[in-house]
C-alpha atoms as a PDB file:
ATOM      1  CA  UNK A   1      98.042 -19.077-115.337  1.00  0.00           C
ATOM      2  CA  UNK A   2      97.723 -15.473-116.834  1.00  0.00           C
ATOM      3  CA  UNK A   3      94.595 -14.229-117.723  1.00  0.00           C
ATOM      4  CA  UNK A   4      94.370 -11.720-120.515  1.00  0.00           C
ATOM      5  CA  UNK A   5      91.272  -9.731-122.271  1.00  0.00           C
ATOM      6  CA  UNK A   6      90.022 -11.571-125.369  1.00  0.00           C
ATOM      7  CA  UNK A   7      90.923  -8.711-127.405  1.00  0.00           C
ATOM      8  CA  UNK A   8      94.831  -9.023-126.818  1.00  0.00           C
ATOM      9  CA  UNK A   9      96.108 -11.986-128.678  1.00  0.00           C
ATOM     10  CA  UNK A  10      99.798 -10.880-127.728  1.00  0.00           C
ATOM     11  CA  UNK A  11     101.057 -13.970-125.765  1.00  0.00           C
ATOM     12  CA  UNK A  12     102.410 -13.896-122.466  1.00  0.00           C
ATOM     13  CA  UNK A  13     105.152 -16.167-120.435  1.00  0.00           C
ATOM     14  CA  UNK A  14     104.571 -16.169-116.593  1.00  0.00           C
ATOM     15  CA  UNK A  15     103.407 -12.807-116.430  1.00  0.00           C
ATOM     16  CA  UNK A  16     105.026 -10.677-118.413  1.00  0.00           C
ATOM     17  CA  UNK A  17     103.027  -9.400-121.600  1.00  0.00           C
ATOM     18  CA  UNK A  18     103.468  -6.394-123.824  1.00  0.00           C
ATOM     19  CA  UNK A  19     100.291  -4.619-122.175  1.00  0.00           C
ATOM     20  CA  UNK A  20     101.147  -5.574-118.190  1.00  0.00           C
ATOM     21  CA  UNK A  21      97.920  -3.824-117.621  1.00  0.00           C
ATOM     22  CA  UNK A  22      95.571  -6.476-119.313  1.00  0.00           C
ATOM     23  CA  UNK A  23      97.070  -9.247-117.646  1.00  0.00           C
ATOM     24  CA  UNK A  24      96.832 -10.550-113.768  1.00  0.00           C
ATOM     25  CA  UNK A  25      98.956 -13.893-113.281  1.00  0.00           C
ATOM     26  CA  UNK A  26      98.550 -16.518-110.535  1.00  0.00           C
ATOM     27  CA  UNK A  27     101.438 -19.187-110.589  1.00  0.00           C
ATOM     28  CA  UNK A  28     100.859 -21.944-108.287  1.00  0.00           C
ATOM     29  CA  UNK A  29     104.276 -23.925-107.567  1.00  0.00           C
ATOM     30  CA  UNK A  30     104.951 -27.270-105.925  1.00  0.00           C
ATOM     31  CA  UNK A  31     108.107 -27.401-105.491  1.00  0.00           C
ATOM     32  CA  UNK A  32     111.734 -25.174-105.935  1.00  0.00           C
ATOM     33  CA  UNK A  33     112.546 -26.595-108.929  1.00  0.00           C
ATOM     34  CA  UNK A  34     109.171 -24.699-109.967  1.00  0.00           C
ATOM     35  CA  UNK A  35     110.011 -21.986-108.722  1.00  0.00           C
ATOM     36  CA  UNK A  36     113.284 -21.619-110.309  1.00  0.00           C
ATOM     37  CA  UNK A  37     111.544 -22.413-114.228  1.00  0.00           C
ATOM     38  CA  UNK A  38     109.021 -19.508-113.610  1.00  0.00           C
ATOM     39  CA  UNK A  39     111.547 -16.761-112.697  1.00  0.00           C
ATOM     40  CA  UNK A  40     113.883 -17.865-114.708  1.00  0.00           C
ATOM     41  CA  UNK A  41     110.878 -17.486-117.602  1.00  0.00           C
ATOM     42  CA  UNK A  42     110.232 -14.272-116.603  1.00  0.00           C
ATOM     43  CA  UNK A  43     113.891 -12.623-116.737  1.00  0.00           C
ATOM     44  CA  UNK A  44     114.365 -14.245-120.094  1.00  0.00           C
ATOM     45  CA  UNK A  45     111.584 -12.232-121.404  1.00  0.00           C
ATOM     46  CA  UNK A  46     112.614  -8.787-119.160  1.00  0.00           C
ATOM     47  CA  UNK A  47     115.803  -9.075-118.027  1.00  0.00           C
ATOM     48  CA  UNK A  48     114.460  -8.582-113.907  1.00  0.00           C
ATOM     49  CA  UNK A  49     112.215  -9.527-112.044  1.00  0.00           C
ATOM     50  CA  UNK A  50     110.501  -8.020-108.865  1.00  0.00           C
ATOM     51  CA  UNK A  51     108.925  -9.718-106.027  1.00  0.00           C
ATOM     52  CA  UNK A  52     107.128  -8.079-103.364  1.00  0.00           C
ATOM     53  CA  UNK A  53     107.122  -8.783 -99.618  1.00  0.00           C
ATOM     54  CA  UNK A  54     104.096  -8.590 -97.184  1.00  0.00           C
ATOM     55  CA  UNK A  55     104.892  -5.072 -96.505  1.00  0.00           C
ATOM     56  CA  UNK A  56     104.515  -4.057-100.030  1.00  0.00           C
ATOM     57  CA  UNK A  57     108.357  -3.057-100.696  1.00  0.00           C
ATOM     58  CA  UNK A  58     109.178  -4.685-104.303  1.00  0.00           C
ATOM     59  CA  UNK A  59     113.306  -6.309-104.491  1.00  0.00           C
ATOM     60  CA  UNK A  60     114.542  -6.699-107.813  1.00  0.00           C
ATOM     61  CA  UNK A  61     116.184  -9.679-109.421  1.00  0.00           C
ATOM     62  CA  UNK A  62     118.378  -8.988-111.914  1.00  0.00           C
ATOM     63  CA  UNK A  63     119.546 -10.936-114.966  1.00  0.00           C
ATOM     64  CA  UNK A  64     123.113 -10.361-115.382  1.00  0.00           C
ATOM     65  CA  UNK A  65     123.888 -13.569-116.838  1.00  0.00           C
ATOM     66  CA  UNK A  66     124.198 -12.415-120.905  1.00  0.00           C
ATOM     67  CA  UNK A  67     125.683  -9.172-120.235  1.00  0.00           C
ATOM     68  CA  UNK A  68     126.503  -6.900-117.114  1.00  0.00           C
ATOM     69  CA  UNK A  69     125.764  -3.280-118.879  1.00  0.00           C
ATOM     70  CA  UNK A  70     122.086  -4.547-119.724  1.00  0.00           C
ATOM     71  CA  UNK A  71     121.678  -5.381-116.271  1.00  0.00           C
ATOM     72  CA  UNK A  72     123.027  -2.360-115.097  1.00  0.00           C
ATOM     73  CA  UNK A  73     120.564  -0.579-117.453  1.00  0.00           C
ATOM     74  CA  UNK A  74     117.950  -2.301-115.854  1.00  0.00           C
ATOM     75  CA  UNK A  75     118.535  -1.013-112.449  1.00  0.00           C
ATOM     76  CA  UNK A  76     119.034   2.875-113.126  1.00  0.00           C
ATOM     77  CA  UNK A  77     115.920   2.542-115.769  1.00  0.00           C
ATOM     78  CA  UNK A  78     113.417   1.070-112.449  1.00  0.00           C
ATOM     79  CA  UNK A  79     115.164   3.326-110.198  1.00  0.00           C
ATOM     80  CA  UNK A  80     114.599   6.497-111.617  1.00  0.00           C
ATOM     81  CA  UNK A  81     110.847   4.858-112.377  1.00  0.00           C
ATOM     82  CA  UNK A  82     109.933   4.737-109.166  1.00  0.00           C
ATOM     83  CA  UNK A  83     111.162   8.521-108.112  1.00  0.00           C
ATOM     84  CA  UNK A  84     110.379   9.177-104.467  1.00  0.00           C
ATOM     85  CA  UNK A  85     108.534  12.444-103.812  1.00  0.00           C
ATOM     86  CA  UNK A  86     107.399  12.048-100.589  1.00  0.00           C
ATOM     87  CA  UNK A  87     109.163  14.845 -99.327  1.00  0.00           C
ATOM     88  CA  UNK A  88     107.572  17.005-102.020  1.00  0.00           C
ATOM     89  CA  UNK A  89     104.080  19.332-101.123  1.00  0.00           C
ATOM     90  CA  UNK A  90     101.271  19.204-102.996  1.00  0.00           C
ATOM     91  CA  UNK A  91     101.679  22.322-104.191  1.00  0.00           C
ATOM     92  CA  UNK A  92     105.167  21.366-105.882  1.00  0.00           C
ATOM     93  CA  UNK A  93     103.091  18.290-107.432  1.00  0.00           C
ATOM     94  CA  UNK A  94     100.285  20.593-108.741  1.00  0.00           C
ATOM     95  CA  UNK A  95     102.719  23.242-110.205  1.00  0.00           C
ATOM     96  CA  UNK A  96     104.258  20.777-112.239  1.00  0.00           C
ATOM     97  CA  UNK A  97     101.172  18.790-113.476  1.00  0.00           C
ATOM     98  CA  UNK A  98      99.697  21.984-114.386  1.00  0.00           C
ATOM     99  CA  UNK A  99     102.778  22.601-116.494  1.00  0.00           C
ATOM    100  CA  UNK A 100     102.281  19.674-118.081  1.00  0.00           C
ATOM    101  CA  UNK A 101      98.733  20.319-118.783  1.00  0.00           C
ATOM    102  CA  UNK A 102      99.580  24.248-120.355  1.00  0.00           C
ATOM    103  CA  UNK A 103     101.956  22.283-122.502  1.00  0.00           C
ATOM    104  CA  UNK A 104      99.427  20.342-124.241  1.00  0.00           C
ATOM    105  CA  UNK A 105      96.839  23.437-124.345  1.00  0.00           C
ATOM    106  CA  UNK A 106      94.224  21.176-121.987  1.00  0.00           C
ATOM    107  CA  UNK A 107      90.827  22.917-121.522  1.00  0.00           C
ATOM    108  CA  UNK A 108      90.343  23.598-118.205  1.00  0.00           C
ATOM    109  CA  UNK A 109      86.821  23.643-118.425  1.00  0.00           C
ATOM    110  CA  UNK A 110      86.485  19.822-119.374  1.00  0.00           C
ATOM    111  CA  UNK A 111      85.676  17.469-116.670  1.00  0.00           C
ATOM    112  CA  UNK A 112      88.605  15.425-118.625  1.00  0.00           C
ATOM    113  CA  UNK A 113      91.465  17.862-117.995  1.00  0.00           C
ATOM    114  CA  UNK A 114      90.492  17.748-114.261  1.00  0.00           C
ATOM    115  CA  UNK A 115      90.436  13.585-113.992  1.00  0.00           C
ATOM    116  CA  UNK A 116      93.560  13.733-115.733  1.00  0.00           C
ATOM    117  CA  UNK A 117      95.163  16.506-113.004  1.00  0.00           C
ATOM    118  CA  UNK A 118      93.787  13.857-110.586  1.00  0.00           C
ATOM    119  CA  UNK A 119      94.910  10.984-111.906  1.00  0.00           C
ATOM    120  CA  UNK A 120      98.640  12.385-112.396  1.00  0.00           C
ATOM    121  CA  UNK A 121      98.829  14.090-108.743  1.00  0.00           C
ATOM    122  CA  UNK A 122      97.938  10.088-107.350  1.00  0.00           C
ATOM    123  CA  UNK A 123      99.975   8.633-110.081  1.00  0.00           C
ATOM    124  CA  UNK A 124     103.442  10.604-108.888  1.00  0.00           C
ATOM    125  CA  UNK A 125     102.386   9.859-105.301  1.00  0.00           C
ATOM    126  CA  UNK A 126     102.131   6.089-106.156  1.00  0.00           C
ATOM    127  CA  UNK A 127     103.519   5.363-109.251  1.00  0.00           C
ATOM    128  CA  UNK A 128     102.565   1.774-108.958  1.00  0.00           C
ATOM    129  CA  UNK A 129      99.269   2.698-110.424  1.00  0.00           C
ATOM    130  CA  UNK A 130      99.896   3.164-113.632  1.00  0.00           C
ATOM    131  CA  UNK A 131     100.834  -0.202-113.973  1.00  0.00           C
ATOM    132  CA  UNK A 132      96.680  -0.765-114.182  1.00  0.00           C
ATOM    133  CA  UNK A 133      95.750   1.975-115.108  1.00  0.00           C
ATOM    134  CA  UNK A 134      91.869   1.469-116.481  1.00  0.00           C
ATOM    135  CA  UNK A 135      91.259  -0.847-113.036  1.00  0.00           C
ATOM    136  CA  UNK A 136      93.352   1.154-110.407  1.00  0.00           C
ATOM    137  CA  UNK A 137      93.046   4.835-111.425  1.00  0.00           C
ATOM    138  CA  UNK A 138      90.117   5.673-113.060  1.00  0.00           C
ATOM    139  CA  UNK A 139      88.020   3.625-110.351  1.00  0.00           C
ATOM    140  CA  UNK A 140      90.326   6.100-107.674  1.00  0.00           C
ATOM    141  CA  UNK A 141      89.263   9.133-109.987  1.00  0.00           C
ATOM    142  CA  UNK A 142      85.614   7.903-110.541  1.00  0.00           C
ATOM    143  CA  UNK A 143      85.183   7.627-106.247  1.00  0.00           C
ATOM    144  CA  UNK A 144      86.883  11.278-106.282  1.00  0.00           C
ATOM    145  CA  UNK A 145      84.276  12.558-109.033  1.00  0.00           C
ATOM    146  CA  UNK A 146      81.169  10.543-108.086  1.00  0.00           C
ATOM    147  CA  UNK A 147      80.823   9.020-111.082  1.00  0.00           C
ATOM    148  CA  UNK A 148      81.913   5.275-112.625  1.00  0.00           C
ATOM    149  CA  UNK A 149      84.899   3.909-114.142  1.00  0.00           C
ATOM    150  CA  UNK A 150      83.213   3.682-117.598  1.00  0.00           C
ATOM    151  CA  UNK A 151      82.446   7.390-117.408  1.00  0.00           C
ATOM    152  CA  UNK A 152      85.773   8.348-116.128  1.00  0.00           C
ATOM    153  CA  UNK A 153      87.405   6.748-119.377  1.00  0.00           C
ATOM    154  CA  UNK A 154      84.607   8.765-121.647  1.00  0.00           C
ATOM    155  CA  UNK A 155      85.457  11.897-120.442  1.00  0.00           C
ATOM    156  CA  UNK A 156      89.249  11.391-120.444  1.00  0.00           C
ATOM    157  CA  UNK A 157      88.677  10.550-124.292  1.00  0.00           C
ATOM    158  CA  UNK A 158      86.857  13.015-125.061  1.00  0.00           C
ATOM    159  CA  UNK A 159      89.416  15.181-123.882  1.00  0.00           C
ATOM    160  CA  UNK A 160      92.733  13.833-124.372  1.00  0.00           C
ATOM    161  CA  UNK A 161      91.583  13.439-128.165  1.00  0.00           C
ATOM    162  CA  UNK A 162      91.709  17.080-129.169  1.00  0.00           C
ATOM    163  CA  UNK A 163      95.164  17.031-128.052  1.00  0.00           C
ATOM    164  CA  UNK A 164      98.630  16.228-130.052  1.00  0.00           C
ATOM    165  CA  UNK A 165      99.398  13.207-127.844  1.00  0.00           C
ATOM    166  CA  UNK A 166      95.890  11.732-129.638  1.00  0.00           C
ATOM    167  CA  UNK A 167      96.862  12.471-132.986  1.00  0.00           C
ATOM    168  CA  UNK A 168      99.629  10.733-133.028  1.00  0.00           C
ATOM    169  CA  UNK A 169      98.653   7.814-132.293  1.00  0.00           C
ATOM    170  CA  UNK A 170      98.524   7.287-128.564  1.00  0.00           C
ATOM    171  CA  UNK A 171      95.701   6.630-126.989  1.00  0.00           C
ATOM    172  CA  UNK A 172      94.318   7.419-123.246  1.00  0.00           C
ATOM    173  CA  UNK A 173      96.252   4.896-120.806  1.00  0.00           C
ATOM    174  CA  UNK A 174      99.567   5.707-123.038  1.00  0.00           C
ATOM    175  CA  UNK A 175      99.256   9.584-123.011  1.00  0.00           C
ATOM    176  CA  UNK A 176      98.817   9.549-119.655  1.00  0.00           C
ATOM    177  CA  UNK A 177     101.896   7.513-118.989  1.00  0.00           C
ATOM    178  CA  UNK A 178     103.344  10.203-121.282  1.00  0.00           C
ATOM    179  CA  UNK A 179     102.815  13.170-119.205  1.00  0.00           C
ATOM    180  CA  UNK A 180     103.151  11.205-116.213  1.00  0.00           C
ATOM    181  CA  UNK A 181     106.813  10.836-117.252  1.00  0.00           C
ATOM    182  CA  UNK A 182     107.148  14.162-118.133  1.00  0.00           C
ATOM    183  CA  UNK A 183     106.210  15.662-115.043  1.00  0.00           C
ATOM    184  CA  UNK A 184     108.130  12.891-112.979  1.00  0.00           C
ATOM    185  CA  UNK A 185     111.266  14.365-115.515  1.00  0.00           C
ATOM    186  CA  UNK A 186     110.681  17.871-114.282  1.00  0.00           C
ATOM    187  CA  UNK A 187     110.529  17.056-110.454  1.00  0.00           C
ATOM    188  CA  UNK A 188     113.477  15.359-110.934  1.00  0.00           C
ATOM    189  CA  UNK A 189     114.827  18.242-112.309  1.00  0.00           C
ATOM    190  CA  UNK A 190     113.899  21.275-110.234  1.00  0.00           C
ATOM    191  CA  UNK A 191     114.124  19.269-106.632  1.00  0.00           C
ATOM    192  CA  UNK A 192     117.002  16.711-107.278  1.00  0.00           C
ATOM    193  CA  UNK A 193     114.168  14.208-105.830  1.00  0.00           C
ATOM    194  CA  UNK A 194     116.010  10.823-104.481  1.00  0.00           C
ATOM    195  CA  UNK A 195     115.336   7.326-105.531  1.00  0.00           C
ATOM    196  CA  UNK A 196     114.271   5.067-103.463  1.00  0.00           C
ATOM    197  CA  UNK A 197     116.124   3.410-101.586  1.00  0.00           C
ATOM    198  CA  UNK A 198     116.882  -0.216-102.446  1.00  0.00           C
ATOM    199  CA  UNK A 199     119.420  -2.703-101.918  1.00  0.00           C
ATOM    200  CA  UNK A 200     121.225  -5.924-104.076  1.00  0.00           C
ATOM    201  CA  UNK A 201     121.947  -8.989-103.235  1.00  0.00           C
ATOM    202  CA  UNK A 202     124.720 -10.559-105.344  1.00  0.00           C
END
């Protein structure tokens, strides 16, 4: 039974939702037939579907029903999403983020510019975490900073608005998924960084 904020009206089918980060589903099935409906509900509407085991590693179902090159698509797309940089230093992370943030002209001197070099060091550690991004990160960045959640998302508007990202339309959860990527492109870049690993069962 998904439960969204009032303020989206965009319906949702067994999870999946144009704004993933609004949304928390609980599906309670009876029986495999049950089973079977909701997944198969959920890779009409994406095209895969991942399920996570009790030691948090997520496997991928893919759709390959319709057509073999979307599925294929699928799989490089959440593969290179989920980039693994564990063998990377901090300092290789911070370099890059702080690339990103010269590119954009941030203002050091804002409390904003430093949640956001936070938030995008934990978010290529993890990059689970920007699939919530207003109920995972900014609580993680509002601990680091001593101050609350609510503040955390002030601060980052305040700052992310005087840059180009804001005046084109995104907003604060969006632009930083935007640099996220962009850094995540440039590590993959400079360090030839590895997915990781996963396996298919056909």
């Amino acid at each position: 039974m998904p439960v969204e904020n009032e303020g989206n009206k965009t319906p949702s089918s067994f999870g999946y939702s144009m704004y993933p980060e609004k949304e928390v589903g609980f599906y309670v099935v009876c029986s495999d037939r049950m089973i079977l409906e909701n997944i198969n509900s959920m890779m009409k509407n994406r095209g895969f579907v991942g399920i996570s085991d009790t030691a948090g590693r997520i496997h991928y179902i893919v759709d390959a029903r319709y057509s073999v090159h979307s599925a294929v698509k699928h799989i490089a797309d959440e593969a290179l999403r989920k980039v693994d940089y564990s063998s990377l230093s901090n300092s290789n992370l911070l370099d890059t983020v702080e690339e990103v943030l010269s590119r954009y002209e941030m203002d050091r001197g804002l409390l904003g510019t430093r949640l956001v070099r936070y938030i995008l060091m934990q978010s290529l550690r993890d990059p689970s975490l920007l699939t919530v991004v207003s109920k995972r990160l900014y609580p993680l960045a509002g601990k680091e900073f001593g101050i609350s959640g609510s503040q955390v998302e002030r601060n980052l508007r305040y700052t992310l608005s005087r840059i180009s990202l804001y005046k084109q339309g995104y907003r604060n959860v969006h632009i930083i998924q935007h640099m996220h990527d962009e850094a995540a492109a440039m590590l993959v870049e400079r360090f030839d960084c590895r997915p990781f690993s996963c396996t298919s069962s056909m």
